[in-house]
PDB file of N, CA and C in Angstrom:
ATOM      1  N   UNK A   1      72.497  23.659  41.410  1.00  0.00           N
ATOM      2  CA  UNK A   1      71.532  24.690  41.157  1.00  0.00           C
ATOM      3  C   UNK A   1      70.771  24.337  39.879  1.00  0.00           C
ATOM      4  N   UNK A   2      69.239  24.570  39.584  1.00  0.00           N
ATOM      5  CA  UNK A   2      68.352  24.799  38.732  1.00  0.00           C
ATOM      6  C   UNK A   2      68.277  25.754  38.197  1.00  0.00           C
ATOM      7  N   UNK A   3      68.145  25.880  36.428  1.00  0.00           N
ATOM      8  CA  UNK A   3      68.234  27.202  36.292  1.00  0.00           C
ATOM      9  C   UNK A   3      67.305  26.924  35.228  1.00  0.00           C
ATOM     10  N   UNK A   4      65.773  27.107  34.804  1.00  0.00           N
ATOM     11  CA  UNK A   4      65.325  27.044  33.709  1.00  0.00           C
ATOM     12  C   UNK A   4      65.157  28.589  32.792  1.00  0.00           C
ATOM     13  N   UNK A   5      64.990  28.140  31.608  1.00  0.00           N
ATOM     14  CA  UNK A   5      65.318  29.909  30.947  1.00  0.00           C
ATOM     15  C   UNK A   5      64.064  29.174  29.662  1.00  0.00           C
ATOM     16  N   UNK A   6      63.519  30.079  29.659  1.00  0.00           N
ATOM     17  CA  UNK A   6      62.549  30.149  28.081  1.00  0.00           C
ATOM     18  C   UNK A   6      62.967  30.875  26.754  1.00  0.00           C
ATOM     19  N   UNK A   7      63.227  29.818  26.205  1.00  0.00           N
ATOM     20  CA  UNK A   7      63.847  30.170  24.924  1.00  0.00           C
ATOM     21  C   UNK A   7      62.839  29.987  23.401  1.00  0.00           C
ATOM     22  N   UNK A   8      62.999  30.225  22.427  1.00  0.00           N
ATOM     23  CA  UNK A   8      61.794  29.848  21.337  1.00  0.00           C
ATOM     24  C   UNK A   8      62.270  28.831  20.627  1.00  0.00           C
ATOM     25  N   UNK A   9      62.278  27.862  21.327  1.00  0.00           N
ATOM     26  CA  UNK A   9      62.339  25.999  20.799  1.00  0.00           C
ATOM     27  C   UNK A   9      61.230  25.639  19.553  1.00  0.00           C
ATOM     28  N   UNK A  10      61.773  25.705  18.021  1.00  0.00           N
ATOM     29  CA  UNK A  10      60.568  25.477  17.561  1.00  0.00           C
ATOM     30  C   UNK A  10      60.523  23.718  16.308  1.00  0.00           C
ATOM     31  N   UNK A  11      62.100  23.353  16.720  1.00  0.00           N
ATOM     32  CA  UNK A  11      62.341  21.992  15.442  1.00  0.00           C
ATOM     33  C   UNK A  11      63.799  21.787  16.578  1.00  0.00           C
ATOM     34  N   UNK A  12      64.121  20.902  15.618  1.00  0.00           N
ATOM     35  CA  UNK A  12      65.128  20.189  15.786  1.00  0.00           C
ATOM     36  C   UNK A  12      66.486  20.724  15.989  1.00  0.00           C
ATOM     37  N   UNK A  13      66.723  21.532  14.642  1.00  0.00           N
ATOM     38  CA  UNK A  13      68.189  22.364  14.707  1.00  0.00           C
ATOM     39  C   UNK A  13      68.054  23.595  15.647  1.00  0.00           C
ATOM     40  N   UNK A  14      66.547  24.083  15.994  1.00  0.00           N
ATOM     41  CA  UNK A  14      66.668  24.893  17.640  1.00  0.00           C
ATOM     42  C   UNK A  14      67.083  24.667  19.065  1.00  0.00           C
ATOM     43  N   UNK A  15      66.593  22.909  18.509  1.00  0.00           N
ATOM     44  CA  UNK A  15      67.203  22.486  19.970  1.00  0.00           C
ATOM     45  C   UNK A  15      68.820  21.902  20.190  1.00  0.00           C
ATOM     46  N   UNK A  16      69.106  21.745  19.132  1.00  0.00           N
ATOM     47  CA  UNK A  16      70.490  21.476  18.798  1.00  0.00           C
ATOM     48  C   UNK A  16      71.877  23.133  19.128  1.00  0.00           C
ATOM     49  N   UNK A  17      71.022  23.949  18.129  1.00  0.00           N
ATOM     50  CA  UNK A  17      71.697  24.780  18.941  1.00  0.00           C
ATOM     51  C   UNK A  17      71.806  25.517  20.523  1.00  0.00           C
ATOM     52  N   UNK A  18      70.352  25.020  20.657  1.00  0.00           N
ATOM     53  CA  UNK A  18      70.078  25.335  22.241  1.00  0.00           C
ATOM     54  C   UNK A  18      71.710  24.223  23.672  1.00  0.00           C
ATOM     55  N   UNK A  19      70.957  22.885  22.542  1.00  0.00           N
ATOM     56  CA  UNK A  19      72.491  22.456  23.634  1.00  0.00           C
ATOM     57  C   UNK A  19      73.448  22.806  23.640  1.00  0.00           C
ATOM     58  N   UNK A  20      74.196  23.131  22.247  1.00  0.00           N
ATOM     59  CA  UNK A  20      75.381  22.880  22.154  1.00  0.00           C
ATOM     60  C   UNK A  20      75.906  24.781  22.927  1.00  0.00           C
ATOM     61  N   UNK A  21      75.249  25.603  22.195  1.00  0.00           N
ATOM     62  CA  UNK A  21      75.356  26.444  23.525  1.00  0.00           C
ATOM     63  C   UNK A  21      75.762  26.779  24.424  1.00  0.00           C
ATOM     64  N   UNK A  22      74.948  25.875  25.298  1.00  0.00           N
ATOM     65  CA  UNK A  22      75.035  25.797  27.346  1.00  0.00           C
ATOM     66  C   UNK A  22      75.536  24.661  27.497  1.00  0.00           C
ATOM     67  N   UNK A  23      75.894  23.628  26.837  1.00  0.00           N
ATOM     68  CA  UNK A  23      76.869  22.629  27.354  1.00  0.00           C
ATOM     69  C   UNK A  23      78.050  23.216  27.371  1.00  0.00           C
ATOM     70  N   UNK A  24      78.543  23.880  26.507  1.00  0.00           N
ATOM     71  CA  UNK A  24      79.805  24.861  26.207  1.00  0.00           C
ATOM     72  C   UNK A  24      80.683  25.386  27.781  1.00  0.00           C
ATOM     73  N   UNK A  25      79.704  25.652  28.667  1.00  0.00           N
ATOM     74  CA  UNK A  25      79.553  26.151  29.495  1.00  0.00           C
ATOM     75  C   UNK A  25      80.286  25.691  30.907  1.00  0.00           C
ATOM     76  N   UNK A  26      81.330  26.132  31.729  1.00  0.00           N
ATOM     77  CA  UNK A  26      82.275  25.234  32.648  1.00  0.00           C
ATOM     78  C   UNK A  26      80.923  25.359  33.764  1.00  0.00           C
ATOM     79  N   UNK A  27      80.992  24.462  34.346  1.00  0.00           N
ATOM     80  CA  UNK A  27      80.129  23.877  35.646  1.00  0.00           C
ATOM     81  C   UNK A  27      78.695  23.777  35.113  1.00  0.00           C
ATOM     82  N   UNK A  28      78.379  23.568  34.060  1.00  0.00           N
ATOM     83  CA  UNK A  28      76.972  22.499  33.636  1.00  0.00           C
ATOM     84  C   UNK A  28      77.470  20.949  33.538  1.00  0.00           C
ATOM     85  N   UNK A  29      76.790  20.120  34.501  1.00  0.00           N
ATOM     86  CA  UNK A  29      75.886  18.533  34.847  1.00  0.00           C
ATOM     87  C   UNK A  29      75.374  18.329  34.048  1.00  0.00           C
ATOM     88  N   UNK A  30      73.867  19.267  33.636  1.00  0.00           N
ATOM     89  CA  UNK A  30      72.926  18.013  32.500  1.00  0.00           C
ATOM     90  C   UNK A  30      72.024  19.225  32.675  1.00  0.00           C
ATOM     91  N   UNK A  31      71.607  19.359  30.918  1.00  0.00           N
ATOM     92  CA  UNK A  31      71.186  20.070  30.122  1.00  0.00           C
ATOM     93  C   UNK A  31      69.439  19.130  29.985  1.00  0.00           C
ATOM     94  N   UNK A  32      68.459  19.795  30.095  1.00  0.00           N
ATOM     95  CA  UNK A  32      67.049  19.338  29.366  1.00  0.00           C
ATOM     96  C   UNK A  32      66.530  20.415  28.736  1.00  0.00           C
ATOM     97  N   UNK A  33      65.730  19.946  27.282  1.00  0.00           N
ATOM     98  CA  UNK A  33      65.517  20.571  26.823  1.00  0.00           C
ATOM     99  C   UNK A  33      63.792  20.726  26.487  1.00  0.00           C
ATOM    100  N   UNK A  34      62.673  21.438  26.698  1.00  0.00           N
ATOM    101  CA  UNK A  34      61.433  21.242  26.127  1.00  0.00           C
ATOM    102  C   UNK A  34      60.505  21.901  25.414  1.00  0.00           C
ATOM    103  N   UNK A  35      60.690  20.745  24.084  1.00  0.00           N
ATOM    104  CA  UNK A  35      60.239  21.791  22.944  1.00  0.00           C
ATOM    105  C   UNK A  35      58.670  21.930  23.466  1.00  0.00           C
ATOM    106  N   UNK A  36      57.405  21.266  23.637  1.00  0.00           N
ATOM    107  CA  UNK A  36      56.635  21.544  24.579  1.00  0.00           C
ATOM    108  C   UNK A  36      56.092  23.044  24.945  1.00  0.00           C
ATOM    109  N   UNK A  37      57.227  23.466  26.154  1.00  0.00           N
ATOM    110  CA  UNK A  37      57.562  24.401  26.992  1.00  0.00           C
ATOM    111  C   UNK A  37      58.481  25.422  26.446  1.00  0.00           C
ATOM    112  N   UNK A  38      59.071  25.590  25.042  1.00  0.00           N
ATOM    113  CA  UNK A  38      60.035  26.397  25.023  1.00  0.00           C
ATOM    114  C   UNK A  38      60.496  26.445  26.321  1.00  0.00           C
ATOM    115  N   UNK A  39      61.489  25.763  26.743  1.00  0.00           N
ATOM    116  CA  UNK A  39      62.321  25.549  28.085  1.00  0.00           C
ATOM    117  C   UNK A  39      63.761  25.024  27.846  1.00  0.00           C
ATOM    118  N   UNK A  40      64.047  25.689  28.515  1.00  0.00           N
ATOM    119  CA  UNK A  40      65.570  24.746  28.528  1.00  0.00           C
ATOM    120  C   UNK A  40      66.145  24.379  30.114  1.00  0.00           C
ATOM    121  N   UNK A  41      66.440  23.704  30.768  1.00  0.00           N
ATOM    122  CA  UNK A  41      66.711  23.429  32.132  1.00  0.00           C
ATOM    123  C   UNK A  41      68.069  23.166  32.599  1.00  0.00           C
ATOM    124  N   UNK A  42      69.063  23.936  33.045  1.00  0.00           N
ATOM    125  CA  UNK A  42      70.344  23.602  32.806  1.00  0.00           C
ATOM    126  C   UNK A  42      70.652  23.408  34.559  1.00  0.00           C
ATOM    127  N   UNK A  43      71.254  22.506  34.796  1.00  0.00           N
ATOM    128  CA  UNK A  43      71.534  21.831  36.289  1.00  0.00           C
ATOM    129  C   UNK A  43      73.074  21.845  36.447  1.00  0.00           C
ATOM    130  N   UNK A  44      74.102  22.183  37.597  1.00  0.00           N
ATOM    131  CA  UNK A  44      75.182  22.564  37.547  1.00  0.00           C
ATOM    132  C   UNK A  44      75.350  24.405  38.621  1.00  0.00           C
ATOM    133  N   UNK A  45      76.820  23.678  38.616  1.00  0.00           N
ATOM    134  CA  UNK A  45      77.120  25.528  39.001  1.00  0.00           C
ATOM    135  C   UNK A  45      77.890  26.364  38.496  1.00  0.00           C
ATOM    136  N   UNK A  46      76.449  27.201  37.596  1.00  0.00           N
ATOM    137  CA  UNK A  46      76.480  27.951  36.370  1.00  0.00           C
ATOM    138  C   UNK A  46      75.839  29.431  36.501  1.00  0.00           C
ATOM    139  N   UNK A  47      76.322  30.339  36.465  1.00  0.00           N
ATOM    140  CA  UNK A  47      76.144  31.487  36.407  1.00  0.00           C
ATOM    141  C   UNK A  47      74.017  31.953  35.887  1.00  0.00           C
ATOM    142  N   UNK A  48      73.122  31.638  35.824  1.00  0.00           N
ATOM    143  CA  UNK A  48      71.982  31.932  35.353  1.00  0.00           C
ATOM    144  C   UNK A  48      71.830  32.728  33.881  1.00  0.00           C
ATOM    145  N   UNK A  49      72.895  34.014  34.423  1.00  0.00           N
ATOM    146  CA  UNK A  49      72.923  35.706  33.753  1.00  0.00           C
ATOM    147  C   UNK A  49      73.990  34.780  32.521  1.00  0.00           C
ATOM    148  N   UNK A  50      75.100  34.694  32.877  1.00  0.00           N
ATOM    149  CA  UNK A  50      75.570  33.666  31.497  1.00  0.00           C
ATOM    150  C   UNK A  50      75.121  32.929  30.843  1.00  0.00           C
ATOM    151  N   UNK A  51      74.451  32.231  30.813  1.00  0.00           N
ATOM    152  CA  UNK A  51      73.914  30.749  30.228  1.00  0.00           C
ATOM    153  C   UNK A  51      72.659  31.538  29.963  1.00  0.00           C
ATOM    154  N   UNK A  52      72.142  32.559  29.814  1.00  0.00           N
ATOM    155  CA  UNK A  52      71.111  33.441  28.760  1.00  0.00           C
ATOM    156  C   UNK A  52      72.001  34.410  28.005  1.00  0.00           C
ATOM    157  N   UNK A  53      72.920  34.836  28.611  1.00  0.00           N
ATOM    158  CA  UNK A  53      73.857  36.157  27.282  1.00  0.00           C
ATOM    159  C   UNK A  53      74.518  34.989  26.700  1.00  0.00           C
ATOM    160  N   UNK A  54      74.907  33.856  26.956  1.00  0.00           N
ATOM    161  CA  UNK A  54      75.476  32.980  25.942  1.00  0.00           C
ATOM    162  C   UNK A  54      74.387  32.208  24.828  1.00  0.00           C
ATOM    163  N   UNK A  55      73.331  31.958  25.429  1.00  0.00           N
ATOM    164  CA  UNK A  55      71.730  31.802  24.666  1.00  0.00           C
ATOM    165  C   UNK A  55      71.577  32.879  23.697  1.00  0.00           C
ATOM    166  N   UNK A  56      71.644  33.895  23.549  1.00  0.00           N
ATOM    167  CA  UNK A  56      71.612  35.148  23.254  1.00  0.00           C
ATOM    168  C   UNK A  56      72.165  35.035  21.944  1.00  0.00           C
ATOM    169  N   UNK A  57      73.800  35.353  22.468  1.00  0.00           N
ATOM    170  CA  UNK A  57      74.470  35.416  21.501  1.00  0.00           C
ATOM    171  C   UNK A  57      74.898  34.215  20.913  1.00  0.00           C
ATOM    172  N   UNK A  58      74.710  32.997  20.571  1.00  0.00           N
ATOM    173  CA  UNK A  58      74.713  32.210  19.769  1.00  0.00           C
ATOM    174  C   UNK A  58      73.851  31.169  19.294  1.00  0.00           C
ATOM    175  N   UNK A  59      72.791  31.659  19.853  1.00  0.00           N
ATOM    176  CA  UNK A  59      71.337  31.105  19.189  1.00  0.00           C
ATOM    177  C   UNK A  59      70.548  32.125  18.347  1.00  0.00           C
ATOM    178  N   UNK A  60      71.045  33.924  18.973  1.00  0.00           N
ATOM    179  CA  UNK A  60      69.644  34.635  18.326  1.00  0.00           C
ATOM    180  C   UNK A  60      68.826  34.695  18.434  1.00  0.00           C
ATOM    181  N   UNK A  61      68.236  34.344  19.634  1.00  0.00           N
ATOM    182  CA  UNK A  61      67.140  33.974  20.163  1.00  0.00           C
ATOM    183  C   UNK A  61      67.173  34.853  21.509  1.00  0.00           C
ATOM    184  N   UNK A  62      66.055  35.498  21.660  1.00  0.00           N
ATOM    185  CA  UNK A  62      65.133  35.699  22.644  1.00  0.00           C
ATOM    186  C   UNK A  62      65.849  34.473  23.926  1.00  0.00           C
ATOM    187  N   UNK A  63      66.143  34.568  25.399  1.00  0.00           N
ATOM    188  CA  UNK A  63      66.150  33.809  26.769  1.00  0.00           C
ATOM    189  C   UNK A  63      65.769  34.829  27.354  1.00  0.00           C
ATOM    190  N   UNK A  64      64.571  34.348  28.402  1.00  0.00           N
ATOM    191  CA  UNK A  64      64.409  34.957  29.910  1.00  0.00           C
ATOM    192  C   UNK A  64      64.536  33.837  30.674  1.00  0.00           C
ATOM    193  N   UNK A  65      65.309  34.404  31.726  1.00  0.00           N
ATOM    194  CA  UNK A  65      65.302  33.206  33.352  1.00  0.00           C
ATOM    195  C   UNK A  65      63.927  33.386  33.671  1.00  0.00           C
ATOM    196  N   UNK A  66      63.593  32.005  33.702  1.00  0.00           N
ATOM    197  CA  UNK A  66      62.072  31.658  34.259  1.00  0.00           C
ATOM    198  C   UNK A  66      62.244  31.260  36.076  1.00  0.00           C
ATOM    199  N   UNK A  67      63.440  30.848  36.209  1.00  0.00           N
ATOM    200  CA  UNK A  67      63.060  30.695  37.223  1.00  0.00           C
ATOM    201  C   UNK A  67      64.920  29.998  37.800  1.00  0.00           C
ATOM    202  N   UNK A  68      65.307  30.206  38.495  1.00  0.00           N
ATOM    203  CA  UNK A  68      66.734  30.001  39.908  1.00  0.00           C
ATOM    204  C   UNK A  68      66.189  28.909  40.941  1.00  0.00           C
ATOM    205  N   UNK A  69      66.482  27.976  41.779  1.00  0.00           N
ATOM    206  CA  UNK A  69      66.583  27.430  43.060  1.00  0.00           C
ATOM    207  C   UNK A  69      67.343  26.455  42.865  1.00  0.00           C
ATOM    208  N   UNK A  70      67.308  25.511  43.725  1.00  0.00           N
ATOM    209  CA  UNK A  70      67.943  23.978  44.281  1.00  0.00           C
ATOM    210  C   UNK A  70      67.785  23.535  43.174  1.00  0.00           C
ATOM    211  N   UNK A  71      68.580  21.859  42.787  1.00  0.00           N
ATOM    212  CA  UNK A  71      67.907  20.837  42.002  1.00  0.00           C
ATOM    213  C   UNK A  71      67.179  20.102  43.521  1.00  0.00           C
ATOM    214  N   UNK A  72      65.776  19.148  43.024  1.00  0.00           N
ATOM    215  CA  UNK A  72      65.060  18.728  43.433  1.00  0.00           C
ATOM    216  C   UNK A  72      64.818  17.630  43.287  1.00  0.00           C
ATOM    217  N   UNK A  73      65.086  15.836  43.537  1.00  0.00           N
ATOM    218  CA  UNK A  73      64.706  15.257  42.786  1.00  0.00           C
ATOM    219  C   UNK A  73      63.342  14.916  42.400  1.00  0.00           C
ATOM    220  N   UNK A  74      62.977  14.493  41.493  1.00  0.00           N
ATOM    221  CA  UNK A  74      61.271  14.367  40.678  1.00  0.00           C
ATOM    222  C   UNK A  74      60.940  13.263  41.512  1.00  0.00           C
ATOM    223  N   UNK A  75      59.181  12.620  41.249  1.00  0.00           N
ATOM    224  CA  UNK A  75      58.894  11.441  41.457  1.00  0.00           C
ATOM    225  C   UNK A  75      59.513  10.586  40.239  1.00  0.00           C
ATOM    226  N   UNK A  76      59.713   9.430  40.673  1.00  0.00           N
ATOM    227  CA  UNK A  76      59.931   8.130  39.164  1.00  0.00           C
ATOM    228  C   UNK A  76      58.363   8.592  38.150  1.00  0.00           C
ATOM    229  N   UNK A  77      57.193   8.608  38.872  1.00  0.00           N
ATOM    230  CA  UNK A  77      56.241   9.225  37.810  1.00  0.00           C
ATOM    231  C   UNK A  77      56.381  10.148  37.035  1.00  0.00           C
ATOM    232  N   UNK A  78      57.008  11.218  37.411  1.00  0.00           N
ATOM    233  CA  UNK A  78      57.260  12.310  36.430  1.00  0.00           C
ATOM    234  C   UNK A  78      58.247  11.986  35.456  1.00  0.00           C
ATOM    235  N   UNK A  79      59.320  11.138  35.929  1.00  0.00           N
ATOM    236  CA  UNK A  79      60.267  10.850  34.901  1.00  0.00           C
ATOM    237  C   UNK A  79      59.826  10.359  33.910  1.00  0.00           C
ATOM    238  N   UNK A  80      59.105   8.813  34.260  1.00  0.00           N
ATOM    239  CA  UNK A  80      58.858   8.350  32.900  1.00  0.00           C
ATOM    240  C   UNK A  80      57.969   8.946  32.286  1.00  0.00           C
ATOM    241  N   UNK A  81      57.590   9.889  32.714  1.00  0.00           N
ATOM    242  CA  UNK A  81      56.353  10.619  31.681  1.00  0.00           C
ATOM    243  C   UNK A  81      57.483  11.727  30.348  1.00  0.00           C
ATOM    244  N   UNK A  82      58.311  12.187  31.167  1.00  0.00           N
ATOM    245  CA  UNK A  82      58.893  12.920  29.870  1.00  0.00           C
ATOM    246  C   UNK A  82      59.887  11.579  28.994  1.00  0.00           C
ATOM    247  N   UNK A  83      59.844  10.256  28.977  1.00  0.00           N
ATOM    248  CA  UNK A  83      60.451   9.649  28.181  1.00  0.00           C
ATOM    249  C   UNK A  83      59.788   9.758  27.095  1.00  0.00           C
ATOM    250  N   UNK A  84      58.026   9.908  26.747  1.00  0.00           N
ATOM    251  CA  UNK A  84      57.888   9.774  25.655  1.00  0.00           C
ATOM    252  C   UNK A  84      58.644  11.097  24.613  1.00  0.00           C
ATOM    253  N   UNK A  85      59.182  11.299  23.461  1.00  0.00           N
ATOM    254  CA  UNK A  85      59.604  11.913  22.861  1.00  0.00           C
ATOM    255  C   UNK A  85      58.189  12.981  22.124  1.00  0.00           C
ATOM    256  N   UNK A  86      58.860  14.014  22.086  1.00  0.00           N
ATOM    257  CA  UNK A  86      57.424  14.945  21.270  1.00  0.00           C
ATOM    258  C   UNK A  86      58.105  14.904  19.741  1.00  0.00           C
ATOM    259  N   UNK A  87      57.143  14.662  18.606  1.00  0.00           N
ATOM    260  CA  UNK A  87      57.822  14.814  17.234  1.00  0.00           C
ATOM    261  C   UNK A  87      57.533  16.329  17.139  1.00  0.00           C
ATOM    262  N   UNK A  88      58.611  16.349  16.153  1.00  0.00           N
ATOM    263  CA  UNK A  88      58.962  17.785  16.285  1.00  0.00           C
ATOM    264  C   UNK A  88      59.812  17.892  14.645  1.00  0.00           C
ATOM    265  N   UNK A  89      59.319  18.720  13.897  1.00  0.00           N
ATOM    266  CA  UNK A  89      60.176  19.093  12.702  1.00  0.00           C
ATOM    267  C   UNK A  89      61.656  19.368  12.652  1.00  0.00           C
ATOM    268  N   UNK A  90      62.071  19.547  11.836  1.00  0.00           N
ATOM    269  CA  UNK A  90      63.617  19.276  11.571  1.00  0.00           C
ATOM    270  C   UNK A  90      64.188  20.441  11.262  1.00  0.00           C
ATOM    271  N   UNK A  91      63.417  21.703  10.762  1.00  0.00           N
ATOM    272  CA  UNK A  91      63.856  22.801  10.600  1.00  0.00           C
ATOM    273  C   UNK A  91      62.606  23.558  10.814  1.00  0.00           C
ATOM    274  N   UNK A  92      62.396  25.037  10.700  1.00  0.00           N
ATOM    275  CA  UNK A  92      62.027  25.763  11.131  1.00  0.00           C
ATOM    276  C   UNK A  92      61.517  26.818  10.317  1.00  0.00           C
ATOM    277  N   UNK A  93      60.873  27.583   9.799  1.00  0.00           N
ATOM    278  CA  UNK A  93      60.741  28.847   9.014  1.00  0.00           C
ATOM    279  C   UNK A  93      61.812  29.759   9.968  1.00  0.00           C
ATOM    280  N   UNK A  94      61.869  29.590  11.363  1.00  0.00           N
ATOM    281  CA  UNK A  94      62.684  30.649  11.782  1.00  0.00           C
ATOM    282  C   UNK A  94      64.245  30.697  11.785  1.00  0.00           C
ATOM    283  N   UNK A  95      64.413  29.266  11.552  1.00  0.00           N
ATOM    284  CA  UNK A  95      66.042  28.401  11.491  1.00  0.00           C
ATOM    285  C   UNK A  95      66.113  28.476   9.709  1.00  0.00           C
ATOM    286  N   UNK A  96      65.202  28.644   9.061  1.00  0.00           N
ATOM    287  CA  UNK A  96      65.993  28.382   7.799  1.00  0.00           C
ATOM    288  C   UNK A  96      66.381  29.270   6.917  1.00  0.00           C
ATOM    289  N   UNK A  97      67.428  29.367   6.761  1.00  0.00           N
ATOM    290  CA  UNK A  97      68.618  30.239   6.125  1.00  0.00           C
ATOM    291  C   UNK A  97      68.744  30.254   4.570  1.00  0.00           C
ATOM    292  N   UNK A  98      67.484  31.494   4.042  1.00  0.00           N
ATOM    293  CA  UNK A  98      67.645  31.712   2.472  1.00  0.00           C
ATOM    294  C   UNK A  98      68.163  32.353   2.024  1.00  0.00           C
ATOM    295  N   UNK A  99      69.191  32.410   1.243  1.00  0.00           N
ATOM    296  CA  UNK A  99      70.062  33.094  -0.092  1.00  0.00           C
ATOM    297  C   UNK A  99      69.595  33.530  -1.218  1.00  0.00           C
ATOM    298  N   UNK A 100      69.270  35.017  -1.712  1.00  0.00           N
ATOM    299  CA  UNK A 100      68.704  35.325  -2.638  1.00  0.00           C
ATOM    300  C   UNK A 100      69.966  36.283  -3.367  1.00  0.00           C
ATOM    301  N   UNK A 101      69.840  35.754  -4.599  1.00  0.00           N
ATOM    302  CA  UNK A 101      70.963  36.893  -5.519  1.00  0.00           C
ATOM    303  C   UNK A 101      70.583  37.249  -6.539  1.00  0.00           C
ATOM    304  N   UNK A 102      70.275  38.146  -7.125  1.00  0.00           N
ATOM    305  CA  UNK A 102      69.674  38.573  -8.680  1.00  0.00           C
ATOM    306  C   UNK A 102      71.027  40.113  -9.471  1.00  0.00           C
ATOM    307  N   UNK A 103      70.964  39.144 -10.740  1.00  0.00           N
ATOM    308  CA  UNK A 103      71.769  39.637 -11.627  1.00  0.00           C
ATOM    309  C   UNK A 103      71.394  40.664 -12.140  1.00  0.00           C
ATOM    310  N   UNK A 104      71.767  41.559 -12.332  1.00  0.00           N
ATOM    311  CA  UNK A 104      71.319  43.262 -13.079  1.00  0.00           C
ATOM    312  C   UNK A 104      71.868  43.233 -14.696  1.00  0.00           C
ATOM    313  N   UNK A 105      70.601  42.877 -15.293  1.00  0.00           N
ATOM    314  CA  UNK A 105      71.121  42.571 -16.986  1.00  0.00           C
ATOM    315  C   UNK A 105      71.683  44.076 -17.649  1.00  0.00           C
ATOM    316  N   UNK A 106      71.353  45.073 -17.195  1.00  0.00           N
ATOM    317  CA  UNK A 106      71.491  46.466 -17.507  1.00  0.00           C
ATOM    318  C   UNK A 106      72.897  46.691 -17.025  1.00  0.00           C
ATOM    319  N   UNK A 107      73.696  45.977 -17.283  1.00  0.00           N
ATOM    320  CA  UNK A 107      75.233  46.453 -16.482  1.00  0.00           C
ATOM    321  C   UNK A 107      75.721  47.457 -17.322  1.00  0.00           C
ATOM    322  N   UNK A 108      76.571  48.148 -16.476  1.00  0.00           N
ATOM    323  CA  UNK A 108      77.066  49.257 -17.489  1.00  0.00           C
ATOM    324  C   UNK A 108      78.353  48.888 -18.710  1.00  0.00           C
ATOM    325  N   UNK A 109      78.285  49.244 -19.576  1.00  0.00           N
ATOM    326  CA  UNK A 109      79.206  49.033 -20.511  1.00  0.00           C
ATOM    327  C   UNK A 109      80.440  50.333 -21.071  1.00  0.00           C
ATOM    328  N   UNK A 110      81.277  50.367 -20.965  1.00  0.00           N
ATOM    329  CA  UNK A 110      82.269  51.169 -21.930  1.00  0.00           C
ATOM    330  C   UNK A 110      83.139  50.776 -23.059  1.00  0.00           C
ATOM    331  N   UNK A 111      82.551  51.621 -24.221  1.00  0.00           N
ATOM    332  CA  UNK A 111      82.846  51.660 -24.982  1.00  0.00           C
ATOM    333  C   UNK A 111      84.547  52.045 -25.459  1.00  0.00           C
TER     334      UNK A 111
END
């Protein structure tokens, strides 16, 4: 089964957590991912409704199923067309995780 789901793919550590994810997952084959397409394409026999509440909850991210059927195989044309790689940043404004702490000089004192 085909199961693509749209997720918000926007660097590197999105798509990293995007795999590691749905590989997690008993009866996933082979995982694609496209930053492109915010897509993720997971092949296997895998629940759809899981492999987005598991998207969900450990990405934080927004998944809708785009789309359920057969796997299909491609032409060899289509393949080598997604070999070229898309560059793509390494982190994210939405992936990156800031820590802010400020000290209160006015602390209370007893005398």
């Amino acid at each position: 089964m085909k199961t693509v789901i749209q997720v918000g793919i926007y660097c590197l550590k999105c798509q990293t957590s995007v795999m590691k994810a749905v590989s997690g997952l008993t009866g996933v084959n082979k995982v694609e991912v496209n930053v492109d397409k915010h897509t993720v394409t997971v092949f296997g026999d895998v629940d759809p409704v899981a492999v987005t509440k598991k998207l969900r909850k450990k990405t934080k991210k927004t998944a809708m199923i785009l789309s359920v059927g057969p796997e299909k195989d491609e032409p060899k044309e289509k393949q080598e067309e997604k070999k070229g790689a898309a560059s793509i940043p390494s982190c994210c404004q939405k992936c990156e995780t800031i820590y802010l702490s400020f000290e209160s000089s006015s602390g209370c004192a007893i005398l």
